[in-house]
N, C-alpha and C. Protein backbone atom coordinates (compact mmCIF):
# COMPACT_ATOMS: atom_id res chain seq x y z
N UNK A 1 3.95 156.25 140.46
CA UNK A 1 5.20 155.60 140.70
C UNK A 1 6.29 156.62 141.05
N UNK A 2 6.02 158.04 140.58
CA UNK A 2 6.94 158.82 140.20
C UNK A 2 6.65 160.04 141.45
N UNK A 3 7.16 160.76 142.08
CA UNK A 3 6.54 162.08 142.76
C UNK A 3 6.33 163.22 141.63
N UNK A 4 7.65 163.41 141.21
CA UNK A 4 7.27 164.71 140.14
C UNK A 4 8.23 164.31 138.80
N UNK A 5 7.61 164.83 137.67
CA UNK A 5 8.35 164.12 136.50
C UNK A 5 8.40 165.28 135.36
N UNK A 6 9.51 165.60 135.16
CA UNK A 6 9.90 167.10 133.90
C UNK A 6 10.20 166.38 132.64
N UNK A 7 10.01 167.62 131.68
CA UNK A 7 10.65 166.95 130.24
C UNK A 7 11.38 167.94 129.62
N UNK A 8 12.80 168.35 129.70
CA UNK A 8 13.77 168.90 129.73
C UNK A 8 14.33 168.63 128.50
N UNK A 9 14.17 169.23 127.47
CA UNK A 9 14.99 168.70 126.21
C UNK A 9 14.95 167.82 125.74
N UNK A 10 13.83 167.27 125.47
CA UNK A 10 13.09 165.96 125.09
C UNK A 10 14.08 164.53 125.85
N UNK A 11 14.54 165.05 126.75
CA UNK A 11 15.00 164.29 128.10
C UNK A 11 13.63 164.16 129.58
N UNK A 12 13.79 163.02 130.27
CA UNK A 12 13.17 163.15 131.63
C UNK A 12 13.59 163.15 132.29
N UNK A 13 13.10 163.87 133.39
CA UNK A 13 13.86 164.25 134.52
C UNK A 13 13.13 163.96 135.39
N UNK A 14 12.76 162.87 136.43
CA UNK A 14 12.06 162.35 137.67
C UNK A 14 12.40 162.46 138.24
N UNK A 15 12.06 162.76 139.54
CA UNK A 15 11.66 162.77 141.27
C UNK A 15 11.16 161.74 142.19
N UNK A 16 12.38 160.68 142.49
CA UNK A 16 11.85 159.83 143.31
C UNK A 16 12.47 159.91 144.65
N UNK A 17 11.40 160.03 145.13
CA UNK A 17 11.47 160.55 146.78
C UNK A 17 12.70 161.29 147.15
N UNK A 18 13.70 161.37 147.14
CA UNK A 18 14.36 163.00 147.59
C UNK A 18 15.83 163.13 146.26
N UNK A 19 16.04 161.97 145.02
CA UNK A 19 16.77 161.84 144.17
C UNK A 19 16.36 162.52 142.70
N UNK A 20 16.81 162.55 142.26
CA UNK A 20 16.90 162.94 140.48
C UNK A 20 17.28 162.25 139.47
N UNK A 21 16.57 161.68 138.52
CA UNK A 21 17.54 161.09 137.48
C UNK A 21 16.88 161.89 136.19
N UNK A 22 17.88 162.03 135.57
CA UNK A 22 18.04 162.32 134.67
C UNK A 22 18.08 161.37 132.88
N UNK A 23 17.12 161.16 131.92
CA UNK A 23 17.12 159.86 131.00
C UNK A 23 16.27 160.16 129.62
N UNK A 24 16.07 159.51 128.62
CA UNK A 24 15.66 159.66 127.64
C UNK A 24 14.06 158.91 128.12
N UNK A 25 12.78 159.70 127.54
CA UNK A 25 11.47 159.12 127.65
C UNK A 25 11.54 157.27 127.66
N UNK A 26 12.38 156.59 126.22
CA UNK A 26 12.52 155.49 126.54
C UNK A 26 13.06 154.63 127.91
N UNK A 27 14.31 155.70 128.25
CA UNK A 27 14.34 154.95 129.51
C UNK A 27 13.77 155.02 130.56
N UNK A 28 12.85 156.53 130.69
CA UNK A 28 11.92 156.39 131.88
C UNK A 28 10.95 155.57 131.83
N UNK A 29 10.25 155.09 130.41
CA UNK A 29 8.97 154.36 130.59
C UNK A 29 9.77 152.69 130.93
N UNK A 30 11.10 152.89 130.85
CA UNK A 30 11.57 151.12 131.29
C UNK A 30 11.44 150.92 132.84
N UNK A 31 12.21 152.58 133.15
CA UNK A 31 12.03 152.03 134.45
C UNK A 31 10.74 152.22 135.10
N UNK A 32 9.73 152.84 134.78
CA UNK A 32 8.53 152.66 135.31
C UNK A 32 8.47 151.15 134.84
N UNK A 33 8.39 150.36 133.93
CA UNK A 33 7.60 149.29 133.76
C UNK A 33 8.64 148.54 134.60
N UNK A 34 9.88 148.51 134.62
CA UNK A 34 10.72 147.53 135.93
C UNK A 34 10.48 147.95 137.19
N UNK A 35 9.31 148.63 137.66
CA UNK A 35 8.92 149.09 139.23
C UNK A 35 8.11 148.39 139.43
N UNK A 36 7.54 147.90 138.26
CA UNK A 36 5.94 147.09 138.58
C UNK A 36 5.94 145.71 138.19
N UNK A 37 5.34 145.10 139.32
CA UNK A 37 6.01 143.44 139.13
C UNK A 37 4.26 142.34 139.32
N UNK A 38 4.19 141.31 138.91
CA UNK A 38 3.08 140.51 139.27
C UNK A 38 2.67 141.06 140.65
N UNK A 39 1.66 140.83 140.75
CA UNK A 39 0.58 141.05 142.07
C UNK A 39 0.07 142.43 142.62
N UNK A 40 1.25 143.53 141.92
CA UNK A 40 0.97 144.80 142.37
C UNK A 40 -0.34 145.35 141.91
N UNK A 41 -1.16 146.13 142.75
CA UNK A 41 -2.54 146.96 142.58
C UNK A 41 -1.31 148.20 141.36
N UNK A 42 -2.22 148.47 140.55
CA UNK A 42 -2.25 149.61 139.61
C UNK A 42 -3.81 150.36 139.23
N UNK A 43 -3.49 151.73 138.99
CA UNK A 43 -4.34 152.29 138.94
C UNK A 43 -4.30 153.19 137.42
N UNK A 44 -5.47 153.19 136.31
CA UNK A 44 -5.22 153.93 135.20
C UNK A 44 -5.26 155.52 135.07
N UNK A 45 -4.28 156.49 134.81
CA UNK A 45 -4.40 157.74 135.70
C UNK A 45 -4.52 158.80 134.43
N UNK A 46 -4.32 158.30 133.19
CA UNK A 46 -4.38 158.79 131.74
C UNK A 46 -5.72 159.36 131.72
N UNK A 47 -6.15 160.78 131.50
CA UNK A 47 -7.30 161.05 131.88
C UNK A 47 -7.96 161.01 130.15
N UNK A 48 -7.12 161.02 129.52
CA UNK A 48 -7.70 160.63 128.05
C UNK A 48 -7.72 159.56 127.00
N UNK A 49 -7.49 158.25 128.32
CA UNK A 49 -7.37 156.79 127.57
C UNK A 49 -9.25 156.76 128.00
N UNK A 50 -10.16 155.92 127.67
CA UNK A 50 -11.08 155.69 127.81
C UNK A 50 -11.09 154.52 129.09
N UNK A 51 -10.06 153.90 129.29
CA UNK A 51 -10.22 153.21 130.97
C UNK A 51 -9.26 153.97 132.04
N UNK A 52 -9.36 155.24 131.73
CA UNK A 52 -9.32 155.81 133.01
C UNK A 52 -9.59 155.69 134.20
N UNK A 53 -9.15 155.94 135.49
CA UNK A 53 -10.33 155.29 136.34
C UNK A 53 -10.40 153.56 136.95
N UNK A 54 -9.38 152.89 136.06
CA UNK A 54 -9.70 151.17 136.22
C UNK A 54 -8.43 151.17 137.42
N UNK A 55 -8.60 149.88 138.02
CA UNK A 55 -8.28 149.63 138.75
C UNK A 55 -7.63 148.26 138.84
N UNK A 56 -6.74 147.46 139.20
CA UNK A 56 -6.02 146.21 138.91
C UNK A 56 -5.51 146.00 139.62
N UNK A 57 -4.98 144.81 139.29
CA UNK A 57 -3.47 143.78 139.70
C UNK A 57 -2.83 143.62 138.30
N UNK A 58 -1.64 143.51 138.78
CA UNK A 58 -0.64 143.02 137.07
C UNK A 58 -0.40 141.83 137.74
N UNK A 59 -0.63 141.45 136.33
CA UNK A 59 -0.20 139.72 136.15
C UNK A 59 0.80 139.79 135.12
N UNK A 60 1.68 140.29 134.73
CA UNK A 60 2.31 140.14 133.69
C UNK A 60 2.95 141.64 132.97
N UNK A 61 4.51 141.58 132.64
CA UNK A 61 5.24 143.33 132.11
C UNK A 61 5.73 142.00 131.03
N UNK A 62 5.29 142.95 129.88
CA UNK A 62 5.60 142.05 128.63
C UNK A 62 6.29 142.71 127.67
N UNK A 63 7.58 142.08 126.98
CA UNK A 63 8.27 143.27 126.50
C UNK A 63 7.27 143.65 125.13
N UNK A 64 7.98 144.68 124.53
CA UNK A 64 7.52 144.73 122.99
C UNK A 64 8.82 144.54 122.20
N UNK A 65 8.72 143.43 121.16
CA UNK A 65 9.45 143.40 120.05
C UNK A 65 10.48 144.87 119.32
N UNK A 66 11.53 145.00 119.14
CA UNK A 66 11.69 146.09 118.48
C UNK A 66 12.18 145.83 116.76
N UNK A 67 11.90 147.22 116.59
CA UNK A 67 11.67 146.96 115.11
C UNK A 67 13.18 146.14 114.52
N UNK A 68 13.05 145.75 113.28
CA UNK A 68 14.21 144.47 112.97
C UNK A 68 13.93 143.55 113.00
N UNK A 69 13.32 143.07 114.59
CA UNK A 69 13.29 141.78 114.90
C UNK A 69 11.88 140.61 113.74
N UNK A 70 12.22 139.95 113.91
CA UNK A 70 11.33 138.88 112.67
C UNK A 70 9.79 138.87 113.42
N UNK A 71 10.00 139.32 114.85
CA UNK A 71 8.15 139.48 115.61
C UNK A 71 7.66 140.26 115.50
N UNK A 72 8.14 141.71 114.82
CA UNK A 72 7.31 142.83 114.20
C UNK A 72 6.51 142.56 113.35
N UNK A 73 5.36 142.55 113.39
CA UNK A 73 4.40 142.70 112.04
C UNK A 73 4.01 144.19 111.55
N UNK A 74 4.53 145.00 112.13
CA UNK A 74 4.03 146.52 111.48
C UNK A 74 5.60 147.38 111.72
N UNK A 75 5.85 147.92 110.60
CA UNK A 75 7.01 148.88 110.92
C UNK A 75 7.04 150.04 111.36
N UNK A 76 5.28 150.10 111.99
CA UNK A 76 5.36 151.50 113.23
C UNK A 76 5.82 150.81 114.42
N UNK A 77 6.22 149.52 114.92
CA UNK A 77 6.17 149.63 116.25
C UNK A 77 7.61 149.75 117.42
N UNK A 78 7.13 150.00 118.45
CA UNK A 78 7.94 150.95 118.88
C UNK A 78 8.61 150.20 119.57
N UNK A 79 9.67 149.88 120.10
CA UNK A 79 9.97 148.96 121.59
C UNK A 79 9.59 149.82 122.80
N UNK A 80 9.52 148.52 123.82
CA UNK A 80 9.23 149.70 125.08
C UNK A 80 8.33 147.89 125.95
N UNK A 81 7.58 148.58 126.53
CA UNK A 81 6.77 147.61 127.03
C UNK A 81 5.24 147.66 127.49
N UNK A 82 4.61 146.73 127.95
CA UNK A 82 3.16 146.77 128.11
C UNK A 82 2.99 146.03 129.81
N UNK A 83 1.88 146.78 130.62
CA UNK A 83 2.02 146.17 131.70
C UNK A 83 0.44 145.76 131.08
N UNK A 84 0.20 143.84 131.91
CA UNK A 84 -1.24 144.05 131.64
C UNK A 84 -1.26 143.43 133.21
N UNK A 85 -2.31 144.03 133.12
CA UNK A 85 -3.53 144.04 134.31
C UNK A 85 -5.14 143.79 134.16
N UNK A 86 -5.66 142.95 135.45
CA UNK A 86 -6.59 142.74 135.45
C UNK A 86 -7.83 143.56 136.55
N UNK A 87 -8.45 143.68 135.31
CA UNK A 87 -9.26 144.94 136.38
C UNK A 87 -10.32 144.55 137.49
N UNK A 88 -10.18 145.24 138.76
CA UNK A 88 -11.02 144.84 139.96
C UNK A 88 -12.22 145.42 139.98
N UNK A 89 -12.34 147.03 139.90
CA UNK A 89 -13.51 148.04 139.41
C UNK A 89 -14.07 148.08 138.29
N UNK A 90 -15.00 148.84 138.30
CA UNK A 90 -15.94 149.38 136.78
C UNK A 90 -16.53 150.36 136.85
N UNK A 91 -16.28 150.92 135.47
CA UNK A 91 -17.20 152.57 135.44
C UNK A 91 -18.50 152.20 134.72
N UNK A 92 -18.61 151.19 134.51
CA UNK A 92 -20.26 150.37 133.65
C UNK A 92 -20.41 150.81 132.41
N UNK A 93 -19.23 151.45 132.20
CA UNK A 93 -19.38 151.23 130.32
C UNK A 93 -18.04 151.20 129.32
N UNK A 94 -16.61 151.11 130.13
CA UNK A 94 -15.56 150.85 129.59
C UNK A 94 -14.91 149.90 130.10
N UNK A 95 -15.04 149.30 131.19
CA UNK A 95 -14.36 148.02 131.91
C UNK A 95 -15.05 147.82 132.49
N UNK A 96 -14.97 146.66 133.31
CA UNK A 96 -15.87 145.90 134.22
C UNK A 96 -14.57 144.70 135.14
N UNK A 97 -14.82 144.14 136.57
CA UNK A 97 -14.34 143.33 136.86
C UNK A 97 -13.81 142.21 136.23
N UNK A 98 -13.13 141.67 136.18
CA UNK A 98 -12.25 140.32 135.24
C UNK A 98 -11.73 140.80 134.11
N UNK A 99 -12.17 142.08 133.22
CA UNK A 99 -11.16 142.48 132.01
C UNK A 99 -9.69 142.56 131.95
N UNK A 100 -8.84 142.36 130.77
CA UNK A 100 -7.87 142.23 131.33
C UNK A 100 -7.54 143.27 130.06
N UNK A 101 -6.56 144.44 130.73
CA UNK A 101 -6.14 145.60 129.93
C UNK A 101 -4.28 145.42 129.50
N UNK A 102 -3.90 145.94 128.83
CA UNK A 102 -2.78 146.30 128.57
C UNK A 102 -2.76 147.53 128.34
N UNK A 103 -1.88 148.28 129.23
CA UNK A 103 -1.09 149.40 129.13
C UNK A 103 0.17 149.96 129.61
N UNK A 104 0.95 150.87 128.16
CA UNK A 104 2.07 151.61 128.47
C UNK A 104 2.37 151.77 129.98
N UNK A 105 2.86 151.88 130.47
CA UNK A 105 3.21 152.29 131.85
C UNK A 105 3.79 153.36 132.24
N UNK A 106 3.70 154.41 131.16
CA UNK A 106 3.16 156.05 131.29
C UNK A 106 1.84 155.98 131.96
N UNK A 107 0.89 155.83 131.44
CA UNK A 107 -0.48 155.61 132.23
C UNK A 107 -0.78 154.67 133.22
N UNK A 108 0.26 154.11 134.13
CA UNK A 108 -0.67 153.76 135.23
C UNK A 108 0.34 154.15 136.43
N UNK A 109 0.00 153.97 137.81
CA UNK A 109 0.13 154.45 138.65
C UNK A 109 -0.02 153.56 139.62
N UNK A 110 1.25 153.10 140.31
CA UNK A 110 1.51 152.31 141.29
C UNK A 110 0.61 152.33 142.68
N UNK A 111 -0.06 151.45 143.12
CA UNK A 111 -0.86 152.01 143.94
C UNK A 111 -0.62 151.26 145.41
């Protein structure tokens, strides 16, 4: 989604196509997940999630609850969001066609 992406003082600093912004990790992973909308192909690029490699469409950017709210059931969780996608490829032993994944949108990659 991103060309080049720094982490500057536990700040981010992205590179989209000839601009700079400057933001806290939370707000970069928002605006990655507000880049990606129903129907878009995504690709999993996390080389140490175990569906690495998968391949999709998003059907759905779903927020996450933040803590406070009465829809938390665990007081680790974080706000932020989840893109899910449904996978087109398979590596024949961690996904397969029709699975449907959720992930951070640090790990995937606009395709």
């Amino acid at each position: 989604m991103f060309n080049t992406i720094y982490c500057i003082n536990n700040h981010m600093v992205s590179k989209l196509k000839n601009s700079y912004t400057i933001c806290t990790f939370r707000q970069f992973v928002e605006m990655m997940a507000n880049q990606a909308k129903p129907g878009d192909r995504v690709k999993n690029t996390n080389p140490d999630c175990e569906h690495h490699g998968s391949e999709g469409e998003v059907q759905d950017i779903i927020d996450l609850p933040e803590r406070g709210s009465k829809h938390v059931k665990s007081k680790h969780n974080m706000p932020g969001k989840l893109i899910k996608y449904r996978v087109k490829n398979t590596d024949n032993k961690n996904y397969e066609p029709g699975d449907t994944l959720y992930k951070d949108p640090s790990q995937l990659e606009k395709q």
